[in-house]
Protein backbone atom coordinates (compact mmCIF):
# COMPACT_ATOMS: atom_id res chain seq x y z
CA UNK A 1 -22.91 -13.89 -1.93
CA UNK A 2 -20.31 -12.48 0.33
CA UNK A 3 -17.28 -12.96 -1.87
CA UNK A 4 -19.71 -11.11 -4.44
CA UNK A 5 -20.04 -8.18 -1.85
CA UNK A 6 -16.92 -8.47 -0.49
CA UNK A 7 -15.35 -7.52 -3.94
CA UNK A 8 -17.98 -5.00 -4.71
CA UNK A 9 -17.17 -3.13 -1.48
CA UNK A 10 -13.46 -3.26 -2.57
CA UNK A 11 -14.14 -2.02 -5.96
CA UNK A 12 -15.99 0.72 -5.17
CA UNK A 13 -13.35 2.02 -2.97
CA UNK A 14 -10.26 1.79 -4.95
CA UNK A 15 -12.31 3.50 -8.03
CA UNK A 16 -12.02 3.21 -11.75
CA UNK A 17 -8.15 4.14 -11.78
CA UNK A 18 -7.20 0.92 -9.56
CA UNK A 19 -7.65 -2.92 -10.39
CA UNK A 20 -8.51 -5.28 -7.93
CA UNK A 21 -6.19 -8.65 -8.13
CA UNK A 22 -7.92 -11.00 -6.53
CA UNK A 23 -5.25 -13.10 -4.21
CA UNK A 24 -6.40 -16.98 -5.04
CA UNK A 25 -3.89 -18.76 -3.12
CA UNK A 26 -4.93 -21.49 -0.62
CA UNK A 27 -8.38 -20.94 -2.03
CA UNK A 28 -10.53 -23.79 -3.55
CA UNK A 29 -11.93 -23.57 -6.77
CA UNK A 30 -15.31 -23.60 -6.19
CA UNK A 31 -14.65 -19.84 -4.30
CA UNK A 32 -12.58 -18.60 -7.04
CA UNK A 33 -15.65 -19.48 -9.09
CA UNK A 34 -17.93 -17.29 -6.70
CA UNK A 35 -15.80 -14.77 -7.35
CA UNK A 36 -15.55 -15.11 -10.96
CA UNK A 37 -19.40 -15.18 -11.07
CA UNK A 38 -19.29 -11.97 -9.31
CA UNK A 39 -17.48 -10.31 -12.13
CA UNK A 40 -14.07 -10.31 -10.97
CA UNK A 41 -11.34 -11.89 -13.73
CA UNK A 42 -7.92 -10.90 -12.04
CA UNK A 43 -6.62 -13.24 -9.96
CA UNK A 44 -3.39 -13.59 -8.11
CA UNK A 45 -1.31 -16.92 -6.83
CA UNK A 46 2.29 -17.19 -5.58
CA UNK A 47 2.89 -20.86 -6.30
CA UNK A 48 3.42 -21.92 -9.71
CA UNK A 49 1.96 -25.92 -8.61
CA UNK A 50 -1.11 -24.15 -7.66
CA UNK A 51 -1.23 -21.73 -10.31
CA UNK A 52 -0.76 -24.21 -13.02
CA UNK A 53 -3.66 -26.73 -11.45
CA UNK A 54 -6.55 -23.49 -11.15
CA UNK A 55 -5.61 -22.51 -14.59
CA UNK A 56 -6.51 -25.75 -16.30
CA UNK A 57 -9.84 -26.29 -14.19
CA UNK A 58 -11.39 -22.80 -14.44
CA UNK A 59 -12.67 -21.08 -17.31
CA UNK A 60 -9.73 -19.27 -19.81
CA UNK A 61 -10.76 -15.73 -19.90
CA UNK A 62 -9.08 -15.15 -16.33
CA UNK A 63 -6.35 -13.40 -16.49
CA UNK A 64 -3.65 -14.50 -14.14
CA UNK A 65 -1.15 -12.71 -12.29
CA UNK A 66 1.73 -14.57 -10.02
CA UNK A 67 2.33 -12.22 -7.34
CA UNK A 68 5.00 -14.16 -5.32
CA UNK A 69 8.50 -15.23 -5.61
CA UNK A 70 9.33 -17.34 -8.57
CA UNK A 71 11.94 -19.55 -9.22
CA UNK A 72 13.63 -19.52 -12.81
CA UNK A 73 13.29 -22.97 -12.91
CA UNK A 74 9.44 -22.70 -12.71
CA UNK A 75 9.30 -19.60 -14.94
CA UNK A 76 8.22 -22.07 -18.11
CA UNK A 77 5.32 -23.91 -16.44
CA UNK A 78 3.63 -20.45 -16.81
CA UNK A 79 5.01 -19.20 -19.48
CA UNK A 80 2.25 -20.05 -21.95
CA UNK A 81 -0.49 -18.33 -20.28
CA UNK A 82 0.21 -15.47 -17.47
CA UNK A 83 -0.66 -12.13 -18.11
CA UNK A 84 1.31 -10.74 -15.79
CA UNK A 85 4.14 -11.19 -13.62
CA UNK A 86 4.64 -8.91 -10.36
CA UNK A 87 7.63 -10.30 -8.83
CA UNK A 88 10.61 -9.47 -10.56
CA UNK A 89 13.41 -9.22 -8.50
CA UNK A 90 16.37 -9.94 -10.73
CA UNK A 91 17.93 -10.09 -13.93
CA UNK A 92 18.43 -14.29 -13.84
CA UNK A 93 14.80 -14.02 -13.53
CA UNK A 94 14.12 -11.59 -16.23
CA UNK A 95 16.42 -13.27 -18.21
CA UNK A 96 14.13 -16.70 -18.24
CA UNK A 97 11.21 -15.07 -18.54
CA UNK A 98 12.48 -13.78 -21.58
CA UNK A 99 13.84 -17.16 -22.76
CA UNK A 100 10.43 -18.66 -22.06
CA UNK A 101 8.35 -16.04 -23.39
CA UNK A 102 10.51 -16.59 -27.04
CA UNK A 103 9.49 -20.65 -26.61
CA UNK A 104 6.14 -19.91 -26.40
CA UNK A 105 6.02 -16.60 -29.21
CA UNK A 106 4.65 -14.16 -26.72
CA UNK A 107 5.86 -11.24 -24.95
CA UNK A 108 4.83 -11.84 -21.52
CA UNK A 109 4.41 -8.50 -19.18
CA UNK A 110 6.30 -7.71 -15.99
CA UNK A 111 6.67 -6.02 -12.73
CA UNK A 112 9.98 -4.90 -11.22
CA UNK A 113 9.68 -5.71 -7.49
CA UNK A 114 11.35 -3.31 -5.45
CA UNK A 115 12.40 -3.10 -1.95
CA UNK A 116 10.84 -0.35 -0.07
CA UNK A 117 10.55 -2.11 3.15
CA UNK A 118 12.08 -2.30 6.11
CA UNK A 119 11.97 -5.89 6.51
CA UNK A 120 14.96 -8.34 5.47
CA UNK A 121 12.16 -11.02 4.90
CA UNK A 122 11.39 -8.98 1.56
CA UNK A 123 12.81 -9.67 -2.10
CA UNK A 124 13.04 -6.82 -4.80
CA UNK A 125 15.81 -4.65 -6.57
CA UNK A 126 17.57 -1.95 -4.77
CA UNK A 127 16.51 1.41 -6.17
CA UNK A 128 20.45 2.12 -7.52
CA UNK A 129 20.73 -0.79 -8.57
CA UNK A 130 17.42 -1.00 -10.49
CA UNK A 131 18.05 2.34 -12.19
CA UNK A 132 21.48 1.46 -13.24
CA UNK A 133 20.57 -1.73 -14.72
CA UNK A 134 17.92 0.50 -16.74
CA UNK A 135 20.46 2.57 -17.70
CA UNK A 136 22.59 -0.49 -19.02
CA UNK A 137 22.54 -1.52 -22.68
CA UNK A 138 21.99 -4.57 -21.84
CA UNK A 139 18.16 -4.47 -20.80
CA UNK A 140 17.38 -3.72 -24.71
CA UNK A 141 18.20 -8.01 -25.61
CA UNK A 142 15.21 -8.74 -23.37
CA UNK A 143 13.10 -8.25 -26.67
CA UNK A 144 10.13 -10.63 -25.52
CA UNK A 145 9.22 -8.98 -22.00
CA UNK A 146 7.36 -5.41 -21.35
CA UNK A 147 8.26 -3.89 -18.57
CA UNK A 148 5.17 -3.08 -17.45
CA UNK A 149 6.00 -1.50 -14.05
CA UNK A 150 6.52 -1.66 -10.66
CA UNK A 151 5.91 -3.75 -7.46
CA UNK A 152 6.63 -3.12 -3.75
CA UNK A 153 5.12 -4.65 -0.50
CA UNK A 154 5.46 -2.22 2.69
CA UNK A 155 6.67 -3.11 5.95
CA UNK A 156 4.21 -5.34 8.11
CA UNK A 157 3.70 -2.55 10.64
CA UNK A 158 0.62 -0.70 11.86
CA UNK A 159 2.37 2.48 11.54
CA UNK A 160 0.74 3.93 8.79
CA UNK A 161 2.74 7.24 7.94
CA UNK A 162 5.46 4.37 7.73
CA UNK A 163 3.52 2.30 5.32
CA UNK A 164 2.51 5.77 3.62
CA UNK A 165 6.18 6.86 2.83
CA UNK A 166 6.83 3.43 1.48
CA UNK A 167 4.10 3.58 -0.99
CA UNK A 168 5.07 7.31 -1.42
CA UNK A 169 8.92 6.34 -2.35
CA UNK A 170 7.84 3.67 -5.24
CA UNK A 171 5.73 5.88 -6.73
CA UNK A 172 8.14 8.77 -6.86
CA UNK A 173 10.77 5.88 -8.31
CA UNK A 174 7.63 4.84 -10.57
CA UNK A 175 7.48 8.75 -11.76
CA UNK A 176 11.13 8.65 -12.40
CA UNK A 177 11.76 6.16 -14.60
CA UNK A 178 8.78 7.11 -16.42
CA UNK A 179 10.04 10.93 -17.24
CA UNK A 180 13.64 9.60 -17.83
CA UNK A 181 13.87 6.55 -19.47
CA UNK A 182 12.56 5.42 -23.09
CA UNK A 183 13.02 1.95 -24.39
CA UNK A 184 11.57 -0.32 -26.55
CA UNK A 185 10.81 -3.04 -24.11
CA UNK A 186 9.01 -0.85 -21.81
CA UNK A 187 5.55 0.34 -21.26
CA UNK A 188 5.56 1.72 -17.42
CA UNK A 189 1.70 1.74 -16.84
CA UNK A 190 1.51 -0.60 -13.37
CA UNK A 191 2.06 0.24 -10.08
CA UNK A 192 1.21 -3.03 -7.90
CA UNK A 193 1.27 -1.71 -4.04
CA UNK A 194 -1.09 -2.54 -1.31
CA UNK A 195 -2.93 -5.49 -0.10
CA UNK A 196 -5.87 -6.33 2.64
CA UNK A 197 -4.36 -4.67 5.37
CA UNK A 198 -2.95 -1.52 4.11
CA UNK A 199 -4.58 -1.13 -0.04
CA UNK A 200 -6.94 2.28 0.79
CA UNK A 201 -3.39 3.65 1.44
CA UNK A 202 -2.20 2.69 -1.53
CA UNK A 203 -4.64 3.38 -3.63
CA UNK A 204 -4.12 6.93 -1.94
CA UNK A 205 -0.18 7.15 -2.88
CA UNK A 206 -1.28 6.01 -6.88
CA UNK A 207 -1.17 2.23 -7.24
CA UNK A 208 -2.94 0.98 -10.35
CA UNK A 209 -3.30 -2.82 -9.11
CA UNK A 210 -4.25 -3.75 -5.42
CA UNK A 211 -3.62 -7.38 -4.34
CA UNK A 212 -6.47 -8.54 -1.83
CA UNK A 213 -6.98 -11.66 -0.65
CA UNK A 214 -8.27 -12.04 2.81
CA UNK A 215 -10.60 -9.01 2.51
CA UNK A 216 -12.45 -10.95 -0.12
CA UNK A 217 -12.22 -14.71 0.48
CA UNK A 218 -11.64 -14.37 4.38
CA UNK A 219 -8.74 -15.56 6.54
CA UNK A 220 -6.42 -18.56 5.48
């Protein structure tokens, strides 16, 4: 009954304009279940081993979002089934997600992770270097992927007005690419920012998908 009110508490704070993505990771199935009994059907893992295993044992209608750094080699082990992917950091990556997504006849959604903090521990594109691969012809080949949106992941600071203008600068970026660029493979609706620590700010600065997992399951 916690992980029930745990998520309702969430939910009723980020509103109708946010998603929750439940972060699964670590977590045993029989939790995830709790959870899923509660209502909740996004859920988030970072390791494609783990990913793969929850997805066969629990029931299909989740819809499953990997949230942490994948590998292009483990891009087609998830292929067949994720909804959506968060952590796009490059074009190798895009371009086997792609590849993978024609194996399987779907077009498989995805987040461009960008770097927005101050941390060297943190993947994502470069702001330049995201818009000018945008800009590129090249992007328009990648006709089994939707770009979807955006991802960033602030610094690990309690500075707040820090962690504020992070979230501020994707969402201006977000807003950008949105008024100024039109393609066929892209959809911008998503903006994944904010997790247990910092998400009330996030939801503040416009994110559409908050990724909390301690908050609801408890501490790893």
């Amino acid at each position: 009954m916690e992980i029930e009110k745990n998520i309702n508490n969430i939910k009723n704070i980020i509103g109708n304009y946010c998603r929750l993505v439940a972060i699964s990771k670590t977590k045993p199935v029989e939790l995830i279940l709790e959870a899923y009994n509660s209502g909740q059907r996004i859920f988030g893992e970072n390791k494609v081993q783990e990913l793969e295993e929850k997805h066969l044992l629990l029931p299909k209608d989740i819809q499953w979002h990997m949230v942490g750094h994948l590998q292009t080699n483990k891009v087609k082990y998830i292929a067949p089934f994720i909804t959506l992917i968060h952590s796009v950091d490059s074009e190798k990556l895009l371009k086997e997600i792609n590849k993978q997504a024609l194996k399987n006849n779907r077009t498989i959604d995805v987040l461009f992770q960008v770097y927005i903090a101050n941390e060297t521990t943190k993947f994502g594109w470069d702001k330049d270097e995201l818009l000018e691969f945008l800009r590129s012809e090249k992007i328009l080949q990648y006709k089994n992927i939707n770009i979807a949106g955006l991802m960033g992941m602030a610094t690990n600071t309690d500075d707040l007005k820090t962690i504020r203008t992070e979230f501020r600068s994707l969402k201006n970026l977000f807003e950008f690419i949105r008024n100024n660029f039109s393609l066929a493979n892209m959809d911008l609706k998503e903006i994944s920012m904010g997790m247990s620590g910092d998400y009330k700010i996030a939801v503040e600065e416009g994110s559409t998908l908050v990724r909390v997992g301690s908050s609801i399951f408890g501490s790893r």
